[in-house]
C-alpha atoms as a PDB file:
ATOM      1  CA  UNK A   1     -23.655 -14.646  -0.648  1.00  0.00           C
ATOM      2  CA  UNK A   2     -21.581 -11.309  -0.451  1.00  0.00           C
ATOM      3  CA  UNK A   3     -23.792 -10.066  -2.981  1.00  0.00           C
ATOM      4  CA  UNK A   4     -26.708 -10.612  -0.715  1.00  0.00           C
ATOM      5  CA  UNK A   5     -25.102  -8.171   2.387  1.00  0.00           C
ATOM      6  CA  UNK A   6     -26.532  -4.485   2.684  1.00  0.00           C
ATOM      7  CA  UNK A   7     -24.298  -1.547   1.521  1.00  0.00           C
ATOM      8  CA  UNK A   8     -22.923   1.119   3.185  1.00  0.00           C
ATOM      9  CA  UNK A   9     -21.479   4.248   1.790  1.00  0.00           C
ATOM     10  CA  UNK A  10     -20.302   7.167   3.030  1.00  0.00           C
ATOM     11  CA  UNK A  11     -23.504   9.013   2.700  1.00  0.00           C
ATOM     12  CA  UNK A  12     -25.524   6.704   4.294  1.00  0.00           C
ATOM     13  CA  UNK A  13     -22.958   6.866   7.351  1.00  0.00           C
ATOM     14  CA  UNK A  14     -22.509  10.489   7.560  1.00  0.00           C
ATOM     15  CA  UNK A  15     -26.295  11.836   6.740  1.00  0.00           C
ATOM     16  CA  UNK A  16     -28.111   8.793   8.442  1.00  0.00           C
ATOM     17  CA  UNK A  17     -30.742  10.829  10.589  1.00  0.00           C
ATOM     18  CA  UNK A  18     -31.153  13.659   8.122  1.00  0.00           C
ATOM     19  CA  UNK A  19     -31.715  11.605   5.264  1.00  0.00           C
ATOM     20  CA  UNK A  20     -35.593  10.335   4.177  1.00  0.00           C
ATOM     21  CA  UNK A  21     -35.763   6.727   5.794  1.00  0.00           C
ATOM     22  CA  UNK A  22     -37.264   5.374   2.923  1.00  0.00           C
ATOM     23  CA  UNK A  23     -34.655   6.273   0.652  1.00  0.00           C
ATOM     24  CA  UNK A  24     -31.902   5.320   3.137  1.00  0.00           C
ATOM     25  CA  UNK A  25     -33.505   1.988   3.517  1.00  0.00           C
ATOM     26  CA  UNK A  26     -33.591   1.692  -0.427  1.00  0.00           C
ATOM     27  CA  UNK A  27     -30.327   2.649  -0.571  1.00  0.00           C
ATOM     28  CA  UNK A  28     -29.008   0.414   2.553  1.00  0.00           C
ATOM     29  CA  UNK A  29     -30.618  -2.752   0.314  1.00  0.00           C
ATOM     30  CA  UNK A  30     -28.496  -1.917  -3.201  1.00  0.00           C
ATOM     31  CA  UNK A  31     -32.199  -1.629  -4.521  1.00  0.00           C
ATOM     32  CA  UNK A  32     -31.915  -1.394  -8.143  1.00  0.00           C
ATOM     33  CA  UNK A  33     -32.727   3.010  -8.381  1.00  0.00           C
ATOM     34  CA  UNK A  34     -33.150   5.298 -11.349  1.00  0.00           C
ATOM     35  CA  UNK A  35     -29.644   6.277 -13.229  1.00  0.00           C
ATOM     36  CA  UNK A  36     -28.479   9.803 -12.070  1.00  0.00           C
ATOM     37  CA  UNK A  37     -26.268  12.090 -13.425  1.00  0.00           C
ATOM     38  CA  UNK A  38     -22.698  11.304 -13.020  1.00  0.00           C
ATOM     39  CA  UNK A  39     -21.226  14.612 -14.444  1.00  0.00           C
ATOM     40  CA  UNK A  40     -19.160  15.354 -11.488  1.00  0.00           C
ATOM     41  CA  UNK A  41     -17.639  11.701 -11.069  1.00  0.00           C
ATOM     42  CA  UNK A  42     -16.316  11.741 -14.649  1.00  0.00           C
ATOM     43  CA  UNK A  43     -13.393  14.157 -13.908  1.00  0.00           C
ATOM     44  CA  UNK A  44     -12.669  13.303 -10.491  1.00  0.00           C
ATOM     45  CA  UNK A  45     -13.082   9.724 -11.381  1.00  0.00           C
ATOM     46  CA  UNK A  46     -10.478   9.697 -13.990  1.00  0.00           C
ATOM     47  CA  UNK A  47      -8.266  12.506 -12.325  1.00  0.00           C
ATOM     48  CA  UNK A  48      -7.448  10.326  -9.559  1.00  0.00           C
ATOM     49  CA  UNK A  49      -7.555   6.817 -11.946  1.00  0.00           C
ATOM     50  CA  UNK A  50      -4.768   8.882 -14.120  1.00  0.00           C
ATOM     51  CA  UNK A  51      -3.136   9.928 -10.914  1.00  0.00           C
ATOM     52  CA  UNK A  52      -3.044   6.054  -9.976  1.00  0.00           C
ATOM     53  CA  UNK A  53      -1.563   5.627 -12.908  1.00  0.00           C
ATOM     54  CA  UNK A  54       1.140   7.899 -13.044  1.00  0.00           C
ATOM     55  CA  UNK A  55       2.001   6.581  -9.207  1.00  0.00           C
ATOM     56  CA  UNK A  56       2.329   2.822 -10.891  1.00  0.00           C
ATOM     57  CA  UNK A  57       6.044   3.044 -10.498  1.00  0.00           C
ATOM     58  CA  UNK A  58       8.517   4.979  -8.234  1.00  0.00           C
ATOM     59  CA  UNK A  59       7.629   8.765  -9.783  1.00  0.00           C
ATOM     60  CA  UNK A  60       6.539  11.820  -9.161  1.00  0.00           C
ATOM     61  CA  UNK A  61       3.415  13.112 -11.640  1.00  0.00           C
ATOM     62  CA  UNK A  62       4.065  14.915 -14.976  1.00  0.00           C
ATOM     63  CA  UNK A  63       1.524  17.038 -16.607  1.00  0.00           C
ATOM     64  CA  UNK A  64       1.719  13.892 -19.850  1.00  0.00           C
ATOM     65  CA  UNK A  65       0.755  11.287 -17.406  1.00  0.00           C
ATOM     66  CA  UNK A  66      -2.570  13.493 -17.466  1.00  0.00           C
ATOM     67  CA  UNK A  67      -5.036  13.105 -21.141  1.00  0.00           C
ATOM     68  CA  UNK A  68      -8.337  13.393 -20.428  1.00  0.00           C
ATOM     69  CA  UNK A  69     -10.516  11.228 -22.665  1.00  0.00           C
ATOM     70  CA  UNK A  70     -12.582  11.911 -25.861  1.00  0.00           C
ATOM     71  CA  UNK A  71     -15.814  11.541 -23.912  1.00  0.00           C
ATOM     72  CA  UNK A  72     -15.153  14.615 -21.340  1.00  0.00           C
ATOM     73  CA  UNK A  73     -18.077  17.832 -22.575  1.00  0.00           C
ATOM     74  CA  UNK A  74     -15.645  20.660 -23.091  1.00  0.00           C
ATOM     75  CA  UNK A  75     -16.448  22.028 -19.795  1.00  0.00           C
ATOM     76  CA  UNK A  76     -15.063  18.959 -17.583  1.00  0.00           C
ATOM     77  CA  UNK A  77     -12.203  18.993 -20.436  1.00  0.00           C
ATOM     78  CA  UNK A  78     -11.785  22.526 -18.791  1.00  0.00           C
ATOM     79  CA  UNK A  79     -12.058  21.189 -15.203  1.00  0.00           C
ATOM     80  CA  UNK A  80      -9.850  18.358 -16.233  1.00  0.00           C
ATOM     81  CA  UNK A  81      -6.889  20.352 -17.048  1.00  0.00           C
ATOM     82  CA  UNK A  82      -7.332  22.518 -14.044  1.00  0.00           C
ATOM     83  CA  UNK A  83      -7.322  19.630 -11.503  1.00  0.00           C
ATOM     84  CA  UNK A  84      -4.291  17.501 -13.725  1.00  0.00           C
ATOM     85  CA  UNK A  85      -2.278  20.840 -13.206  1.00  0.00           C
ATOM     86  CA  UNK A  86      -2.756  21.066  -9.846  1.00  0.00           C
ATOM     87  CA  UNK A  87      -2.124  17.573  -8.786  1.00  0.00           C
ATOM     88  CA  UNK A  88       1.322  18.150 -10.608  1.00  0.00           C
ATOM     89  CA  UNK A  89       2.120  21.391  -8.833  1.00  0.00           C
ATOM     90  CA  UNK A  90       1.191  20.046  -5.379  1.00  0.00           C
ATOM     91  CA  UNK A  91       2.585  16.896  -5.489  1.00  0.00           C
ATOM     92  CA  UNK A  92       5.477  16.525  -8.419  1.00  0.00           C
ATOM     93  CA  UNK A  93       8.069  16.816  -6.086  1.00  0.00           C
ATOM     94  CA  UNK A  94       8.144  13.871  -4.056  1.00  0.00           C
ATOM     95  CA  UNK A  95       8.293  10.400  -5.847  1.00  0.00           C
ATOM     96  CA  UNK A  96       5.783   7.794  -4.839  1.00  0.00           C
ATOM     97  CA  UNK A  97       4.267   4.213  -5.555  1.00  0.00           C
ATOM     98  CA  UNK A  98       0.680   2.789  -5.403  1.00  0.00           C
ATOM     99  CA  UNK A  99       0.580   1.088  -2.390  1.00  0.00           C
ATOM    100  CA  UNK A 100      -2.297  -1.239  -0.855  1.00  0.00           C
ATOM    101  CA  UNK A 101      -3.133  -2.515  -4.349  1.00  0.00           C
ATOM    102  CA  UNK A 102      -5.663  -4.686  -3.542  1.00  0.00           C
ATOM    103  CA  UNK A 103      -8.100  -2.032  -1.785  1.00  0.00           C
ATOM    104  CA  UNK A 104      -8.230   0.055  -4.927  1.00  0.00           C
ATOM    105  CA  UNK A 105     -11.661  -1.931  -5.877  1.00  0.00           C
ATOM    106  CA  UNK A 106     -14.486  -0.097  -4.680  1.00  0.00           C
ATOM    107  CA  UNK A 107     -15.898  -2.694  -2.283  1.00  0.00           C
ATOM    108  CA  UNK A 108     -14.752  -4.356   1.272  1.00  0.00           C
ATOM    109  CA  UNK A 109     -16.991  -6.577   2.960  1.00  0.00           C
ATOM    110  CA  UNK A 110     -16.922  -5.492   6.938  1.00  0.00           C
ATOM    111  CA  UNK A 111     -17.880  -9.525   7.775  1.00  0.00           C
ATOM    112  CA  UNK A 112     -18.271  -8.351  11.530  1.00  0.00           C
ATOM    113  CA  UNK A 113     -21.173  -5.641  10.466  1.00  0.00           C
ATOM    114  CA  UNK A 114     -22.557  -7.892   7.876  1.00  0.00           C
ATOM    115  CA  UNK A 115     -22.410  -5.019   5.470  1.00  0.00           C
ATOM    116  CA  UNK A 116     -20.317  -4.045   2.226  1.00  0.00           C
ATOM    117  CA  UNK A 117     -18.470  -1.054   1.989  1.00  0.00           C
ATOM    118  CA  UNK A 118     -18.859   0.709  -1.002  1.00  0.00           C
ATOM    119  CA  UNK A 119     -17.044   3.716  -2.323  1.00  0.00           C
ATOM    120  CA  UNK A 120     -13.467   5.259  -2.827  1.00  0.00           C
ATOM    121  CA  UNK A 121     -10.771   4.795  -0.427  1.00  0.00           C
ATOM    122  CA  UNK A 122      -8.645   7.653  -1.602  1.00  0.00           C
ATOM    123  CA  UNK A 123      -5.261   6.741  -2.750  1.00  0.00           C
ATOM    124  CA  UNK A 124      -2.580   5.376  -0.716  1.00  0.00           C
ATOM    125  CA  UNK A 125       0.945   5.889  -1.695  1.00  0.00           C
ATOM    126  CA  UNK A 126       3.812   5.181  -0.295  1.00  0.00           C
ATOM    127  CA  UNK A 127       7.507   6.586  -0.707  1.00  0.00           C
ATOM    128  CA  UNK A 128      11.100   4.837  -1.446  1.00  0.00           C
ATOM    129  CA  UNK A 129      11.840   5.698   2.640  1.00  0.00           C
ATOM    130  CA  UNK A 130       8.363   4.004   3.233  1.00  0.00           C
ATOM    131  CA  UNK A 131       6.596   6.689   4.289  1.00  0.00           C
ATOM    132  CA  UNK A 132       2.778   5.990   3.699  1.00  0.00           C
ATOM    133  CA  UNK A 133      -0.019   8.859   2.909  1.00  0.00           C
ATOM    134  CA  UNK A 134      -3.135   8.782   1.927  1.00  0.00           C
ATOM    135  CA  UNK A 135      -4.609  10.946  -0.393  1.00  0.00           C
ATOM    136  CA  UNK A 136      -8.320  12.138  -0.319  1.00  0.00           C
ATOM    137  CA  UNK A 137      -8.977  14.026  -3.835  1.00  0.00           C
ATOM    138  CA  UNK A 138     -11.611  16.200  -4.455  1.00  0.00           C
ATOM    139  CA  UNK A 139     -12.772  18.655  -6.998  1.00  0.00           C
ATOM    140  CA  UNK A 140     -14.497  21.439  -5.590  1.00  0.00           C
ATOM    141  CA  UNK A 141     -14.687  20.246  -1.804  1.00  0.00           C
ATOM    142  CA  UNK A 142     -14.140  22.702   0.791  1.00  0.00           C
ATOM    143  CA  UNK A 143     -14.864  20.938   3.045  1.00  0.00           C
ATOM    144  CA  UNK A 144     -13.509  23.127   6.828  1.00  0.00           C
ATOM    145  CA  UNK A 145     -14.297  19.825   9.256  1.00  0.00           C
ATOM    146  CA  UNK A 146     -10.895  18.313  10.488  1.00  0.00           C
ATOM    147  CA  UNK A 147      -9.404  15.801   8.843  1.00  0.00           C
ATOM    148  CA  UNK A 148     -10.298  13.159  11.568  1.00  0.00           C
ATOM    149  CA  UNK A 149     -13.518  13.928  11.547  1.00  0.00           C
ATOM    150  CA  UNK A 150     -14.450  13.385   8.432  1.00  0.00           C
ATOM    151  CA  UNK A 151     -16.579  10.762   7.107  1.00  0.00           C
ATOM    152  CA  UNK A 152     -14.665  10.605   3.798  1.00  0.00           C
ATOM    153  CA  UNK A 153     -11.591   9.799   5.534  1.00  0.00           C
ATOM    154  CA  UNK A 154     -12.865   7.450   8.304  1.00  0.00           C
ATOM    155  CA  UNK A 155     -14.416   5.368   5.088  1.00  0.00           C
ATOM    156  CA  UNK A 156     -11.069   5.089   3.524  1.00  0.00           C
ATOM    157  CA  UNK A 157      -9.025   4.427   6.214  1.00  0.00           C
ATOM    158  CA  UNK A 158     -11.753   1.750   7.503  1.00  0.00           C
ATOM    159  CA  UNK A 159     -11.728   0.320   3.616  1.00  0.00           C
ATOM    160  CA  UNK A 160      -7.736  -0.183   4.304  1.00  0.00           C
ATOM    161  CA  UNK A 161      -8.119  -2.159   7.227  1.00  0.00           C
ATOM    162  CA  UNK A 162      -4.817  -3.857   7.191  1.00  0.00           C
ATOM    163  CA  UNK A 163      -2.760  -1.083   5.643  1.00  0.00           C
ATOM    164  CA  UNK A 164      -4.199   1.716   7.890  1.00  0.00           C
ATOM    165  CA  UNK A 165      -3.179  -0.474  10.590  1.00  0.00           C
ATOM    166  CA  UNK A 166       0.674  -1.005   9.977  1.00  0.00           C
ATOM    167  CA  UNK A 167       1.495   2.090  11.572  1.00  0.00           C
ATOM    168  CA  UNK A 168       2.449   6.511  10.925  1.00  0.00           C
ATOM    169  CA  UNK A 169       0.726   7.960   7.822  1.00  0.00           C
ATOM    170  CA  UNK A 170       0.404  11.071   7.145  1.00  0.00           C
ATOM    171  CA  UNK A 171      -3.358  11.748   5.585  1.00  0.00           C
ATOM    172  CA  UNK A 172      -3.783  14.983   2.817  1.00  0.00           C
ATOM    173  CA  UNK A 173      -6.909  16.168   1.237  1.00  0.00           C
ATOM    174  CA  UNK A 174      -6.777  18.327  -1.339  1.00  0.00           C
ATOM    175  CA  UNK A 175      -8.981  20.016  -3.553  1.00  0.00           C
ATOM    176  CA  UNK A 176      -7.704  20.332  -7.478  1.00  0.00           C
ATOM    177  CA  UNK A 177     -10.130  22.921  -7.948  1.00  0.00           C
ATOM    178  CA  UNK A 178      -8.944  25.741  -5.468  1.00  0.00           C
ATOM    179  CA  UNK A 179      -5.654  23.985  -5.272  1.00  0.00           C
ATOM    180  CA  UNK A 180      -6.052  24.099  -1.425  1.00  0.00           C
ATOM    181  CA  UNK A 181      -4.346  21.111   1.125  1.00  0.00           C
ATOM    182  CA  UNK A 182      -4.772  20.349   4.289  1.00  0.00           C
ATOM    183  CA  UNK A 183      -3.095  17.165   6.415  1.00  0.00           C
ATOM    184  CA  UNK A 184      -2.328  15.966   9.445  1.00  0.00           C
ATOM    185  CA  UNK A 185       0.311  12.594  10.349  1.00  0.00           C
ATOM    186  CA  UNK A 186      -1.282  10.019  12.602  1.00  0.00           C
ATOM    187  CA  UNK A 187      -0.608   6.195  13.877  1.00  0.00           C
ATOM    188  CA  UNK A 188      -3.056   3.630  12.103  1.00  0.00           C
ATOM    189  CA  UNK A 189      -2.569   1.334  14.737  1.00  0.00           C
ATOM    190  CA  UNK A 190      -3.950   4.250  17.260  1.00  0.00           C
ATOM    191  CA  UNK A 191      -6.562   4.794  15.619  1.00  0.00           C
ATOM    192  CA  UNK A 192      -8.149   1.292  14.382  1.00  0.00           C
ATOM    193  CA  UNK A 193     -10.647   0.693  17.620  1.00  0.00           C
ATOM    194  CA  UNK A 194     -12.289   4.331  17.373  1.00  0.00           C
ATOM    195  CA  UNK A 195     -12.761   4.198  13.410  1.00  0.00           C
ATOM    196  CA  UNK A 196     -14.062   0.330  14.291  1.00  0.00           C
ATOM    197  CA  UNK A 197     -16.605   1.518  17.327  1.00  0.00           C
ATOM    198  CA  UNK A 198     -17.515   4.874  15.010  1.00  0.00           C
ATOM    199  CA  UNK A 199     -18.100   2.224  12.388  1.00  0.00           C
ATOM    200  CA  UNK A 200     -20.301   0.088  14.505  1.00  0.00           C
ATOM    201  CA  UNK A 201     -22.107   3.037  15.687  1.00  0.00           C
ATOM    202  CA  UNK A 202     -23.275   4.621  12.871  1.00  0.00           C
ATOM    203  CA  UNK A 203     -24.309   0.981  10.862  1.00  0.00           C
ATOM    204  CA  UNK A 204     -26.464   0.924  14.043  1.00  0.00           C
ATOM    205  CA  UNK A 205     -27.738   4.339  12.861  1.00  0.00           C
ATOM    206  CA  UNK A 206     -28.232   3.681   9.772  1.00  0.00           C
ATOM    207  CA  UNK A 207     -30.448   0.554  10.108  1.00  0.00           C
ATOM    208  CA  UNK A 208     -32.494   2.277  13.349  1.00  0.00           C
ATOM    209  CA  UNK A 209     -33.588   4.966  10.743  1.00  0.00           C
ATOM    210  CA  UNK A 210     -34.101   3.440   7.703  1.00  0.00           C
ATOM    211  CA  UNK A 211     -37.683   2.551   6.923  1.00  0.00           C
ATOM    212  CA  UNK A 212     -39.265   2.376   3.340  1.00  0.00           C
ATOM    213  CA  UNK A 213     -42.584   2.506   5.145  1.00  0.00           C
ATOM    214  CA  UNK A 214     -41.817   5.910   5.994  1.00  0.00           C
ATOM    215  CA  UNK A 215     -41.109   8.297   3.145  1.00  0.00           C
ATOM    216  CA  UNK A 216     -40.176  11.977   4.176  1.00  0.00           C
ATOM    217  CA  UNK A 217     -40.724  14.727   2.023  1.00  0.00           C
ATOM    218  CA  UNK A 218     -37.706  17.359   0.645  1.00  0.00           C
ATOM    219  CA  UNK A 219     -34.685  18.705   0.049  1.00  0.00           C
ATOM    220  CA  UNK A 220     -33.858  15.193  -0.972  1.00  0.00           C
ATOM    221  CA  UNK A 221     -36.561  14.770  -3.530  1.00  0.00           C
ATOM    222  CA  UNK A 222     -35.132  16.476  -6.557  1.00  0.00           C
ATOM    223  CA  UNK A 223     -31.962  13.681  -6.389  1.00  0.00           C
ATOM    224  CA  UNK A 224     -33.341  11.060  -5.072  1.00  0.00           C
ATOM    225  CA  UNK A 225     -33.139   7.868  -7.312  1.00  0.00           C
ATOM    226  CA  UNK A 226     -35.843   6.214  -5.721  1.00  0.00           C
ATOM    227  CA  UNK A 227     -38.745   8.695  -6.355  1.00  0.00           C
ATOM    228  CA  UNK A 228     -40.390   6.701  -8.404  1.00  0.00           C
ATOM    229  CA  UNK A 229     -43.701   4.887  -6.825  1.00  0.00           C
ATOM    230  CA  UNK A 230     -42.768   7.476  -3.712  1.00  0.00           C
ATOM    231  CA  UNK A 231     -46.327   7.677  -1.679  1.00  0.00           C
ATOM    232  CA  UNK A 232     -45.155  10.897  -0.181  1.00  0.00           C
ATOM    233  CA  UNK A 233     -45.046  12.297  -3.661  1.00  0.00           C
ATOM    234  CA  UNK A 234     -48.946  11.361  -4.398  1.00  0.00           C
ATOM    235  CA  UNK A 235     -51.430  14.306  -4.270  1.00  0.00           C
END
């Protein structure tokens, strides 16, 4: 069953060595963890779920296709409007359309890998000329890596298998924080085999390192969801 196939997120693919093996093994099995805090997911969450949205037809974004909801502490209400002003001012001049519908779930089963992807897949747009782009939204990421070289985007794109590979997109992230952009036009097609062997390679990373039998000790700790019952907590 699909249900039954180990997850993969962009954590886990990007922090595979660094991270404790026990948790990435927890994490690698969907094991059933503590509930964090998911402060900074509410706004950016329904920023780019508003942004959706307001792409649902041929438009460009208005500031009234942006209300953030009753349940929002008056501090993200604050963020909110910052990143909802932004996202107008950056991109309310060009008019585009949700496009690759169907990959706006947050799962794709990689059959090959035997592994589910889980995790956004930014939001892909595309114009009335057909140009394609996909945007990676962030609040607060300033993030200097190129574009190509980031996880983040190499999960998306990989998420869009079909869509990344019809061809010339142009990829932006942005962060509705700092109101800062950065992006770059490539060729999908191009780049499909290295995303697929960077894929391959770090799944193979991922399961070489994770081991529940071998809890590690710090930084992590004070997140981690799984420190419950954590032997290298015990004194």
């Amino acid at each position: 069953m699909e249900q039954d196939l180990a997850k993969v997120t962009v954590r886990q693919l990007a922090r595979a060595e660094s991270t404790c093996p026990r948790r990435l093994a927890l994490d690698h099995l969907d094991t059933r963890a503590n509930r964090g805090a998911n402060r900074g997911f509410r706004v950016s969450g329904q920023i780019v779920a508003d942004a959706r949205l307001a792409h649902t037809r041929l438009s460009v974004p208005r500031p009234e296709h942006f209300r953030p909801t009753d349940d929002l502490f008056p501090e993200e209400a604050q963020v909110y409007a910052v990143a909802a002003a932004w996202y107008v001012a950056l991109f309310g001049h060009q008019p585009m359309v949700v496009s690759d519908v169907e990959r706006d779930d947050f799962e794709t089963i990689a059959t090959s890998l035997g592994v589910r992807l889980i995790g956004g897949a930014g939001l892909a747009l595309e114009s009335e000329s057909g140009d394609r782009e996909l945007r990676m939204i962030s609040i607060g990421d300033r993030s200097t890596e190129e574009l190509l070289e980031s996880a983040s985007v190499k999960f998306a794109l990989l998420r869009r298998r079909e869509w990344t590979r019809l061809g010339p997109l142009r990829i932006v992230r942005v962060d509705l924080l700092g109101g800062s952009a950065v992006e770059t036009d490539v060729d999908g097609a191009d780049l499909w085999e290295p995303l697929r062997e960077w894929l391959v390679e770090r799944v193979g990373a991922i399961r070489e390192h994770a081991d529940q039998r071998a809890p590690r000790a710090g930084w992590e700790c004070g997140r981690c969801p799984y420190i419950a019952g954590c032997s290298a907590l015990r004194t």
